[in-house]
C-alpha atoms as a PDB file:
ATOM      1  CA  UNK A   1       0.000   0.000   0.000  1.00  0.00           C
ATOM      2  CA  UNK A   2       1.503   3.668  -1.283  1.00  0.00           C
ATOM      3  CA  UNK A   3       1.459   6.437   0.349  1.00  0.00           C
ATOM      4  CA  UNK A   4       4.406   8.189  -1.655  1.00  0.00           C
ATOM      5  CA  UNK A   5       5.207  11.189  -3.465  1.00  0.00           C
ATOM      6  CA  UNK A   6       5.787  10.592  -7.312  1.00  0.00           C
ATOM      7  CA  UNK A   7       7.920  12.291  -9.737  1.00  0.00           C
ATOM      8  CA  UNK A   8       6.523  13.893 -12.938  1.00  0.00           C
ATOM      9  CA  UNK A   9       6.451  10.176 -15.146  1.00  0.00           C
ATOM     10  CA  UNK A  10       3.219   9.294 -16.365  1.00  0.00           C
ATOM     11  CA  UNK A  11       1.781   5.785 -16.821  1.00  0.00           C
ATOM     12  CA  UNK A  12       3.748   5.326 -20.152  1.00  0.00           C
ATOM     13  CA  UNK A  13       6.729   5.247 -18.199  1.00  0.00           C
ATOM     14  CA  UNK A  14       5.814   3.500 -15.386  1.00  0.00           C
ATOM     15  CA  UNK A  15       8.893   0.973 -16.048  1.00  0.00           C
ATOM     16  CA  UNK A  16      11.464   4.137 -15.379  1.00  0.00           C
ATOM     17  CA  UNK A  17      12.594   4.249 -11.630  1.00  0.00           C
ATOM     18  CA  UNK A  18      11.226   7.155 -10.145  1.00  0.00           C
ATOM     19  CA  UNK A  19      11.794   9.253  -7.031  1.00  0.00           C
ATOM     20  CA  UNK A  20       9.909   8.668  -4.335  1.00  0.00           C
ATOM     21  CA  UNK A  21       9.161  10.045  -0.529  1.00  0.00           C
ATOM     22  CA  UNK A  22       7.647   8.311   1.741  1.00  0.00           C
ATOM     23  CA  UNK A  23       4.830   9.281   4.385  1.00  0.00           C
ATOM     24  CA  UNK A  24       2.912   5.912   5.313  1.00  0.00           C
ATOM     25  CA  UNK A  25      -0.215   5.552   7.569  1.00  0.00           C
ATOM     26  CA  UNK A  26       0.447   3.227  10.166  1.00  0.00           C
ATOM     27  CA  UNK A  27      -2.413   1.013  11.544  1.00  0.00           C
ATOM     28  CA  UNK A  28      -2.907   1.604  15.449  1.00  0.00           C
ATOM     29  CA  UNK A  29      -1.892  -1.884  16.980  1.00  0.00           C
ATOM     30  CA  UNK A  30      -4.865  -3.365  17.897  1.00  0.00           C
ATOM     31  CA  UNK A  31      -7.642  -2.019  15.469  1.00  0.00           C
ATOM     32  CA  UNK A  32      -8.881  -3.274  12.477  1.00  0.00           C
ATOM     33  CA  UNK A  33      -8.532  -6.676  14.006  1.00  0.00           C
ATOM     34  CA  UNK A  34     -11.030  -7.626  10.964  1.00  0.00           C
ATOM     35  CA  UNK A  35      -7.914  -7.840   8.697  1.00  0.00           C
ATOM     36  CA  UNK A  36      -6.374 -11.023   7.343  1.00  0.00           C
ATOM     37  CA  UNK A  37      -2.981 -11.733   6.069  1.00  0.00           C
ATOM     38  CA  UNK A  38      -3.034 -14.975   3.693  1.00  0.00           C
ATOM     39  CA  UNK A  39       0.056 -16.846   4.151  1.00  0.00           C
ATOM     40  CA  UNK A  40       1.719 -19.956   3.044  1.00  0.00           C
ATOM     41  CA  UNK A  41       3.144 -21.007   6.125  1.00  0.00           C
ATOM     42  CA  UNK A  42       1.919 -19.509  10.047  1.00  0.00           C
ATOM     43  CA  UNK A  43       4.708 -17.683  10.704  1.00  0.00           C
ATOM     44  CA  UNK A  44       5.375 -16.423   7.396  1.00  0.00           C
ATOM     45  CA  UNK A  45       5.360 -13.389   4.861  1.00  0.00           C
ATOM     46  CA  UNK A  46       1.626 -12.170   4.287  1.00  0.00           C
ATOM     47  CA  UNK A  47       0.759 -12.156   0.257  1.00  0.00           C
ATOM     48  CA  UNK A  48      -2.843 -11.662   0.138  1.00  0.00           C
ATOM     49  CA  UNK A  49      -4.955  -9.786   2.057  1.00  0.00           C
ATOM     50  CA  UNK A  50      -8.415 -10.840   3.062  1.00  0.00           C
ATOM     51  CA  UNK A  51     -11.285  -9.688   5.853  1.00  0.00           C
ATOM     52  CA  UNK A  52     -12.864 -11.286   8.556  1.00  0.00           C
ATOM     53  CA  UNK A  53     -16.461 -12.236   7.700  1.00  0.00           C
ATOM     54  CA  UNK A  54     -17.500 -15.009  10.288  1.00  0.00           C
ATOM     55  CA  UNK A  55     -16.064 -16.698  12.636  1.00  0.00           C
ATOM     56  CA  UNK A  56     -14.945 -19.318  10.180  1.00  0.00           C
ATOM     57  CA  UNK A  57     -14.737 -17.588   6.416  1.00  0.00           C
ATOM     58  CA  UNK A  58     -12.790 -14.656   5.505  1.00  0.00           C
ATOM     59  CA  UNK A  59     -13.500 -12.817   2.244  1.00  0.00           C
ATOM     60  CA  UNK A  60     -10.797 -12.180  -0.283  1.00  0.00           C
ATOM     61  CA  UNK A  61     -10.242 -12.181  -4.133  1.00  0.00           C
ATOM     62  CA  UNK A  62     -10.015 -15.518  -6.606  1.00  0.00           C
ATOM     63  CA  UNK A  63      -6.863 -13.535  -7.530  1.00  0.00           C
ATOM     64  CA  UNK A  64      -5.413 -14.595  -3.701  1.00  0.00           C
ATOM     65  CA  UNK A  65      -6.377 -18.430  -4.411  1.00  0.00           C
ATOM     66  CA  UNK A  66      -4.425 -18.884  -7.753  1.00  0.00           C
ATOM     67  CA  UNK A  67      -1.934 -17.541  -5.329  1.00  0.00           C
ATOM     68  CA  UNK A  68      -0.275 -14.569  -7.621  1.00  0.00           C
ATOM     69  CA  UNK A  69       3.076 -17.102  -7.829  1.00  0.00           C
ATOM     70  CA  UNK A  70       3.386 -17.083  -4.031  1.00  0.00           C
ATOM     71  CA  UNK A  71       2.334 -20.665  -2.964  1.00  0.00           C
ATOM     72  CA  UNK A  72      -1.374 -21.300  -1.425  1.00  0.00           C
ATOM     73  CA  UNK A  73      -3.305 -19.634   0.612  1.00  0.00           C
ATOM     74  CA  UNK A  74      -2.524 -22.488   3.366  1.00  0.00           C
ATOM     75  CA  UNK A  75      -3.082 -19.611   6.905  1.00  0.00           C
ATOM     76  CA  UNK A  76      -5.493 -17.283   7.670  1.00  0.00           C
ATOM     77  CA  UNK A  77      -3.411 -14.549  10.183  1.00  0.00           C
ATOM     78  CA  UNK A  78      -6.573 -12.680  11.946  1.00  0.00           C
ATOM     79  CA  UNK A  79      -6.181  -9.732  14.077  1.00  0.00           C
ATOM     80  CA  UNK A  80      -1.808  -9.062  13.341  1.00  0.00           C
ATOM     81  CA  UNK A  81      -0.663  -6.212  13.309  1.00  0.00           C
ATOM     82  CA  UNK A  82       2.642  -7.915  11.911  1.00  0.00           C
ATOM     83  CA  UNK A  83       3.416  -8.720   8.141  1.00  0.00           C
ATOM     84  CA  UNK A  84       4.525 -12.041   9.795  1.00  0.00           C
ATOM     85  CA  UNK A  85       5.076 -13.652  12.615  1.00  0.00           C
ATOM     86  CA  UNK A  86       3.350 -14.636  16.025  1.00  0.00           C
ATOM     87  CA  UNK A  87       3.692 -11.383  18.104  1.00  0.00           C
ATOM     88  CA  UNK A  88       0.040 -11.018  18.689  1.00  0.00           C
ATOM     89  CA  UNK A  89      -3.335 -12.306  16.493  1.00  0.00           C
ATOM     90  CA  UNK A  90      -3.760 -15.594  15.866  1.00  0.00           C
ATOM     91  CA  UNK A  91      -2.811 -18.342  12.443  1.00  0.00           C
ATOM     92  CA  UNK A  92      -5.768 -20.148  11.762  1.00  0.00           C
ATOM     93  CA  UNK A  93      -5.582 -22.926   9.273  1.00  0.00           C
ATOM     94  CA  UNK A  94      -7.646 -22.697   5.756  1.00  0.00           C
ATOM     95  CA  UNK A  95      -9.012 -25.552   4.824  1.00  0.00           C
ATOM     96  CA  UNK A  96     -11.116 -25.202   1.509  1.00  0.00           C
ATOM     97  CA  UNK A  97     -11.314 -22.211  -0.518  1.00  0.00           C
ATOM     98  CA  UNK A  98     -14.113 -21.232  -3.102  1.00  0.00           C
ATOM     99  CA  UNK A  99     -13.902 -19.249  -5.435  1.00  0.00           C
ATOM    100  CA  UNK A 100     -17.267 -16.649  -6.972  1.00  0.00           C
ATOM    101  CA  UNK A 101     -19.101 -19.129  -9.709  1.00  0.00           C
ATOM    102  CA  UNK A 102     -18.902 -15.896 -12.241  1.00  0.00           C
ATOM    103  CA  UNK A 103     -15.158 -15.132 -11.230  1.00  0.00           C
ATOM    104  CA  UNK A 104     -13.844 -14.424 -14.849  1.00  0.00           C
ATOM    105  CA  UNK A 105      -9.711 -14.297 -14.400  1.00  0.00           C
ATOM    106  CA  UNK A 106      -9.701 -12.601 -17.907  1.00  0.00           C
ATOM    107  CA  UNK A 107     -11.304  -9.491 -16.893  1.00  0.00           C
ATOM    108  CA  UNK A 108     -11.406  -9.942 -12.881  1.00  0.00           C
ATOM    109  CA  UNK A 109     -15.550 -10.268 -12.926  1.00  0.00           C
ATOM    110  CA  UNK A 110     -16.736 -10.973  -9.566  1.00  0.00           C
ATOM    111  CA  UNK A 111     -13.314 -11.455  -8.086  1.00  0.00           C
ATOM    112  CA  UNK A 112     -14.237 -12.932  -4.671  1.00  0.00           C
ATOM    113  CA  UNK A 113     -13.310 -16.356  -2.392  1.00  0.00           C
ATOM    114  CA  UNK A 114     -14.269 -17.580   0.592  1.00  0.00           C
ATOM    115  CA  UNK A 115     -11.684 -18.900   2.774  1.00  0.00           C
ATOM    116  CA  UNK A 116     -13.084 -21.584   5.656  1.00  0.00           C
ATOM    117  CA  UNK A 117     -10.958 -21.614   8.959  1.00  0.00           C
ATOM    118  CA  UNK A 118     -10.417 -24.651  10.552  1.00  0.00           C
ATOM    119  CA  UNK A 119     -11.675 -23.559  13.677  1.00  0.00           C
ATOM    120  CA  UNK A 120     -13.516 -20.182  14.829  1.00  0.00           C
ATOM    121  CA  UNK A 121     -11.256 -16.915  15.026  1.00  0.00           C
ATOM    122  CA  UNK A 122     -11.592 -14.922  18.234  1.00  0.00           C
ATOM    123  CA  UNK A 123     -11.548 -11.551  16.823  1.00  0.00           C
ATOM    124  CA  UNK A 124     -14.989 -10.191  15.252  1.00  0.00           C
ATOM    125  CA  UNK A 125     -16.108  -9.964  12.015  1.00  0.00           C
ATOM    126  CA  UNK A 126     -16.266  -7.015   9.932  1.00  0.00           C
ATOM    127  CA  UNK A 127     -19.882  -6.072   8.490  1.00  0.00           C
ATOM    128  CA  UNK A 128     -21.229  -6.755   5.331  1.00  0.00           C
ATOM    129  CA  UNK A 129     -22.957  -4.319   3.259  1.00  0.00           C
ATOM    130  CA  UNK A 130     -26.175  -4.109   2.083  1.00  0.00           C
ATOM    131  CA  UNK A 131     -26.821  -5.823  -1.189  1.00  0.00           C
ATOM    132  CA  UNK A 132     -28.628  -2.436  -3.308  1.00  0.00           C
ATOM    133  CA  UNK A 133     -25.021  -0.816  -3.117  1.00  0.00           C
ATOM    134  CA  UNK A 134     -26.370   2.337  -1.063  1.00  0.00           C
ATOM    135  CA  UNK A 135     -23.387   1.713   1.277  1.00  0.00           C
ATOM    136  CA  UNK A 136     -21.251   3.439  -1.643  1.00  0.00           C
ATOM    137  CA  UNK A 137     -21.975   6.846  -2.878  1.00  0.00           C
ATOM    138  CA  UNK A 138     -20.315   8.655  -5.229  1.00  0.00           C
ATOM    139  CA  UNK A 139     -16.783  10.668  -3.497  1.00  0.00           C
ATOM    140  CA  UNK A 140     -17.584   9.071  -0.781  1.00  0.00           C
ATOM    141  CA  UNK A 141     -14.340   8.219   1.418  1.00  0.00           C
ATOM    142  CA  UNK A 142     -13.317   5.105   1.824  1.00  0.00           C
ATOM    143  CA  UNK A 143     -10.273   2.835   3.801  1.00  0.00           C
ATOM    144  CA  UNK A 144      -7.816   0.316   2.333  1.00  0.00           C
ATOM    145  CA  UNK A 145      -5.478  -1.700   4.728  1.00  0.00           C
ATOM    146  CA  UNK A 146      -2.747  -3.990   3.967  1.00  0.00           C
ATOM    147  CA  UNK A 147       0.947  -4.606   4.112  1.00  0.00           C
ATOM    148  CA  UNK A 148       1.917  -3.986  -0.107  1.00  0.00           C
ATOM    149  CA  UNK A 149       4.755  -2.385  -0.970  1.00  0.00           C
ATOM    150  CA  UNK A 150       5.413   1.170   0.403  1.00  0.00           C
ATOM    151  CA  UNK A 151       7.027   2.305  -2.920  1.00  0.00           C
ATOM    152  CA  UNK A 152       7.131   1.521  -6.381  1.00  0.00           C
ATOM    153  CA  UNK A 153       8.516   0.193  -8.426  1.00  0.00           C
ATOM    154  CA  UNK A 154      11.475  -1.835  -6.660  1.00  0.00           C
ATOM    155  CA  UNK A 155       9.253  -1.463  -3.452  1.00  0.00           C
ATOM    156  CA  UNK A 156       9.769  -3.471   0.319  1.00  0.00           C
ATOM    157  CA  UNK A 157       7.079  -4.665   2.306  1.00  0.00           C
ATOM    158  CA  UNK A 158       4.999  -2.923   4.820  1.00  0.00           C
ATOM    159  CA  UNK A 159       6.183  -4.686   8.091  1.00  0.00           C
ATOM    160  CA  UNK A 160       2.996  -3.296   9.876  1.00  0.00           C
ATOM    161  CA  UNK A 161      -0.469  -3.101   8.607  1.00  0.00           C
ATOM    162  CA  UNK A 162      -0.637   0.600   7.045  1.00  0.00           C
ATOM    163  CA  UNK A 163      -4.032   2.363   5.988  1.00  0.00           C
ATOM    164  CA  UNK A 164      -4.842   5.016   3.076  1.00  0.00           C
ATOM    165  CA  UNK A 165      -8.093   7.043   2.708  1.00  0.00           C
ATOM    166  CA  UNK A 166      -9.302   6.986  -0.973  1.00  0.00           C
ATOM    167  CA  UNK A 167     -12.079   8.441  -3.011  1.00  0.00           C
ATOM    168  CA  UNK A 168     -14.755   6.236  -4.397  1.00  0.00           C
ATOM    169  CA  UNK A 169     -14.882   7.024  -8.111  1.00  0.00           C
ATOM    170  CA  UNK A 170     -18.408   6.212  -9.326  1.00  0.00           C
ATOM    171  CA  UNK A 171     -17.874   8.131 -12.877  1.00  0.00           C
ATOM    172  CA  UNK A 172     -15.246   9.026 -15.347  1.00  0.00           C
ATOM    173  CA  UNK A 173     -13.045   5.517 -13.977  1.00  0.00           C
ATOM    174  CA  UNK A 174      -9.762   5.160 -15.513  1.00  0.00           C
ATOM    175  CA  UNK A 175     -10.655   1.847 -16.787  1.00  0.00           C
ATOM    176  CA  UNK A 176     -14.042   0.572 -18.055  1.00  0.00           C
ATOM    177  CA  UNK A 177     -15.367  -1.764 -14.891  1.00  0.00           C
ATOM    178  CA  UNK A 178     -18.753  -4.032 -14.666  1.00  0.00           C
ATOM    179  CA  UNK A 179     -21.149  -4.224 -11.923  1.00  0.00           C
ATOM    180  CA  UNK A 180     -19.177  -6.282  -9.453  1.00  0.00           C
ATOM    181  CA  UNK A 181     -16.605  -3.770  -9.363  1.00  0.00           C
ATOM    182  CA  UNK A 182     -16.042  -0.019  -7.880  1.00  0.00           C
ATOM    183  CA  UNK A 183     -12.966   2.115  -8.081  1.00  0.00           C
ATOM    184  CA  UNK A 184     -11.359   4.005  -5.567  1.00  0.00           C
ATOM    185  CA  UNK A 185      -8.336   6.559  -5.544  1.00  0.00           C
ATOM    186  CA  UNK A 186      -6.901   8.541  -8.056  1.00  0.00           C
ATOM    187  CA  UNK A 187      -4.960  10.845  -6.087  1.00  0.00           C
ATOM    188  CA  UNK A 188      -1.083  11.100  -6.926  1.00  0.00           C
ATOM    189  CA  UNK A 189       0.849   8.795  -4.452  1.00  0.00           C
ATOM    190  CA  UNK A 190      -2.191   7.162  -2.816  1.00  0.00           C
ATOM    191  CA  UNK A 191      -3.114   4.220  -4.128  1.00  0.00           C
ATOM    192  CA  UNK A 192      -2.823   0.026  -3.412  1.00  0.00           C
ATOM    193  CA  UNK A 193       0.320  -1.870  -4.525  1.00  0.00           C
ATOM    194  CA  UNK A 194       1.384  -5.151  -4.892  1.00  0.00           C
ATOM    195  CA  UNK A 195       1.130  -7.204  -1.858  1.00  0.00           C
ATOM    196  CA  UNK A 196      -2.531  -5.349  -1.287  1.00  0.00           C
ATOM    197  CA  UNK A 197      -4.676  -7.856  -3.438  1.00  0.00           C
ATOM    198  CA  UNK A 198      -7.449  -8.807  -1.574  1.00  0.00           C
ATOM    199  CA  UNK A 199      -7.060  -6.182   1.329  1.00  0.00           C
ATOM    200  CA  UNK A 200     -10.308  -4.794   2.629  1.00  0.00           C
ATOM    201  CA  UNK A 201     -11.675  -1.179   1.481  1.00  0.00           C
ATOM    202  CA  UNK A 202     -13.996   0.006   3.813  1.00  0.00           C
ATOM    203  CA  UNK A 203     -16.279   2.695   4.774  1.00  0.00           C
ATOM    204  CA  UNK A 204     -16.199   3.904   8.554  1.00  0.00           C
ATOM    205  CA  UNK A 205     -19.466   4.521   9.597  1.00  0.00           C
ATOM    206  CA  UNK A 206     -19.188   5.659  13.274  1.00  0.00           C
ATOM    207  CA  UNK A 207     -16.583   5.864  15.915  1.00  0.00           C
ATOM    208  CA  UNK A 208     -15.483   2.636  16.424  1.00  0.00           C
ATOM    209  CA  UNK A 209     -14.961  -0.564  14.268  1.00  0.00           C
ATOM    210  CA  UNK A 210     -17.401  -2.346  15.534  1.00  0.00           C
ATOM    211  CA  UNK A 211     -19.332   0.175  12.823  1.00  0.00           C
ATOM    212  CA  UNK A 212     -16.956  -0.575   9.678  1.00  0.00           C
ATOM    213  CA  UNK A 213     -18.850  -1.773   6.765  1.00  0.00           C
ATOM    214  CA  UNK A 214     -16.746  -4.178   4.106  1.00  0.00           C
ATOM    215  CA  UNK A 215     -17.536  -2.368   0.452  1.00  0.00           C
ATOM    216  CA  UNK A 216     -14.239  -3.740  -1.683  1.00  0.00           C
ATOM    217  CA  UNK A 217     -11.618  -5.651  -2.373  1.00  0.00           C
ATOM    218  CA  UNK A 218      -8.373  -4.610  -3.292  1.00  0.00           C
ATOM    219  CA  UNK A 219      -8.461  -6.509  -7.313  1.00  0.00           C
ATOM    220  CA  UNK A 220      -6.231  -4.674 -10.080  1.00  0.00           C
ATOM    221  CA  UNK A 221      -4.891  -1.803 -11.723  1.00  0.00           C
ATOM    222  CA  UNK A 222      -1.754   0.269 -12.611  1.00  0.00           C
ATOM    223  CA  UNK A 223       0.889   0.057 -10.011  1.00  0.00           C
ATOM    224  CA  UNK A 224       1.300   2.053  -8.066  1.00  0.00           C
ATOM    225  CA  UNK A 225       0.040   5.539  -7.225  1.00  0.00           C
ATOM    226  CA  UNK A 226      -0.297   7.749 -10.183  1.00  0.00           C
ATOM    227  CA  UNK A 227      -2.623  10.861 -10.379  1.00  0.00           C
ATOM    228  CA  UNK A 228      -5.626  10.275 -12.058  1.00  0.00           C
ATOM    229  CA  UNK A 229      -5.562   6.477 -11.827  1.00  0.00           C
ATOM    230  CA  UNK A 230      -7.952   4.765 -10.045  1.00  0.00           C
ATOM    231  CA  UNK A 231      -7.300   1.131  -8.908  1.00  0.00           C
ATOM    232  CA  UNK A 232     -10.162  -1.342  -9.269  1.00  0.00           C
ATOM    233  CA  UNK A 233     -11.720  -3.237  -6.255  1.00  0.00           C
ATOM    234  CA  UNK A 234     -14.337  -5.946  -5.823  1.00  0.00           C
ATOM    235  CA  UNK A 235     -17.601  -4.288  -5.039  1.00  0.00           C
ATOM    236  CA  UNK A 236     -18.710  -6.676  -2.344  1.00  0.00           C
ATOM    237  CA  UNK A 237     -22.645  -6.000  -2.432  1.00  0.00           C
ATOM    238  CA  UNK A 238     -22.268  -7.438  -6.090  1.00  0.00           C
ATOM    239  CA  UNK A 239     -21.166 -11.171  -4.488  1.00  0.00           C
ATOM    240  CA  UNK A 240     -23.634 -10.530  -1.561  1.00  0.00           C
ATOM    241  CA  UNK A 241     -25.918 -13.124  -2.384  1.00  0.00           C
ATOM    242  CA  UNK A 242     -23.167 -15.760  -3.427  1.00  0.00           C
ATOM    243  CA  UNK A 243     -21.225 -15.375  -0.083  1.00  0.00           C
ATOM    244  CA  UNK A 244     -23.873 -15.688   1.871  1.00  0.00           C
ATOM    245  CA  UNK A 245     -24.935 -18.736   0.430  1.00  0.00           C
ATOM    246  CA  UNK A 246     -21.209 -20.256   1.225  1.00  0.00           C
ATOM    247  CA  UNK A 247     -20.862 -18.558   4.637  1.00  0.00           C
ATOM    248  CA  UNK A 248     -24.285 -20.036   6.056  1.00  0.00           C
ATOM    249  CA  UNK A 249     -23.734 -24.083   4.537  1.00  0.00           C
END
């Protein structure tokens, strides 16, 4: 996840090494406990990012189970703060993993899977939204968490779960998106990066987290962080229906 300064090269040149300054939101240890880090071992490096949705399932994108050349999603980290490790959540153990029936990995079409944990998580779940889609409005502000790269290109690893606000962009996209998608940022050096896939977007909708409602997954786009480039997420009122038919089996 981005939070950078860019130099003046424009998405023709995004190959060129650019210049870039850093100024990262940090996650305060012990929120968001909702997020997941998808590993391939429990005390390993997070790949995939995911979100609590029961007890037993966490939500993330199809992308996350073909694994993006990383190795399975094998753990479920819940409630770290850490990009690996055992300093404080808990590694839960995934044992099936299915994927949207329309998931299209051509064009990213309902890019959702459910993840079921071998045994119930001890953190709580993050909210669902409503299926109509009147959780999003257009500009609205919206939350991404994960632990992607903090630069690009040639970018490290966030070693603790960072944040960035971003823009819901319900017009005028950068790229030409279906229903079960929504696109969020566009504003120079904010953005999500590799590493982020999956990561929850959400929309705080009170004081506390207890009130956070899950609108997106973090699905594709141009790396990393240029102006007027929105990144694509999984609109998650689109697979409403679908994941609640696999959550409640």
């Amino acid at each position: 996840l981005a939070l950078v300064a860019l130099g003046t090269a424009g998405v023709e040149a995004e190959h060129v090494q650019r210049s870039l300054v850093m100024g990262g939101c940090t996650v305060p240890v012990g929120t968001k406990t909702y997020t997941v880090g998808l590993r391939t071992t429990a005390e390993g490096d997070t790949f995939c990012g995911g979100a609590l949705i029961s007890p037993t399932h966490v939500l993330t994108t199809a992308t996350c189970t073909a694994s993006l050349g990383s190795g399975p999603a094998e753990w479920a980290a819940v409630g770290t703060h850490y990009l690996n490790g055992v300093k404080d959540g808990e590694r839960l153990k995934v044992v099936s993993a299915q994927n949207h029936t329309l998931y299209n990995p051509n064009n990213f079409a309902y890019n959702f899977a459910v993840l079921t944990l071998e045994k119930p998580s001890k953190f709580s779940p993050i909210k669902l939204p409503v299926a109509d889609g009147s959780d999003i409005a257009p500009s609205m502000w919206s939350k991404l968490m994960g632990w992607g790269d903090t630069s690009y290109p040639n970018g490290a690893r966030a070693n603790e779960l960072q944040s960035v606000d971003l823009r819901v962009v319900t017009s005028n996209c950068t790229y030409t998106v279906g229903p079960s998608e929504v696109c969020a940022g566009g504003e120079e050096g904010k953005d999500k990066c590799p590493g982020d896939t999956g990561g929850p977007l959400i929309k705080e909708n009170g004081s506390g987290d207890a009130d956070d409602i899950l609108i997106g997954l973090a699905s594709w786009g141009t790396p990393c962080g240029y102006k007027d480039v929105a990144s694509v997420y999984a609109r998650v009122s689109a697979g409403l229906e679908w994941i609640n038919s696999v959550i409640k089996k």
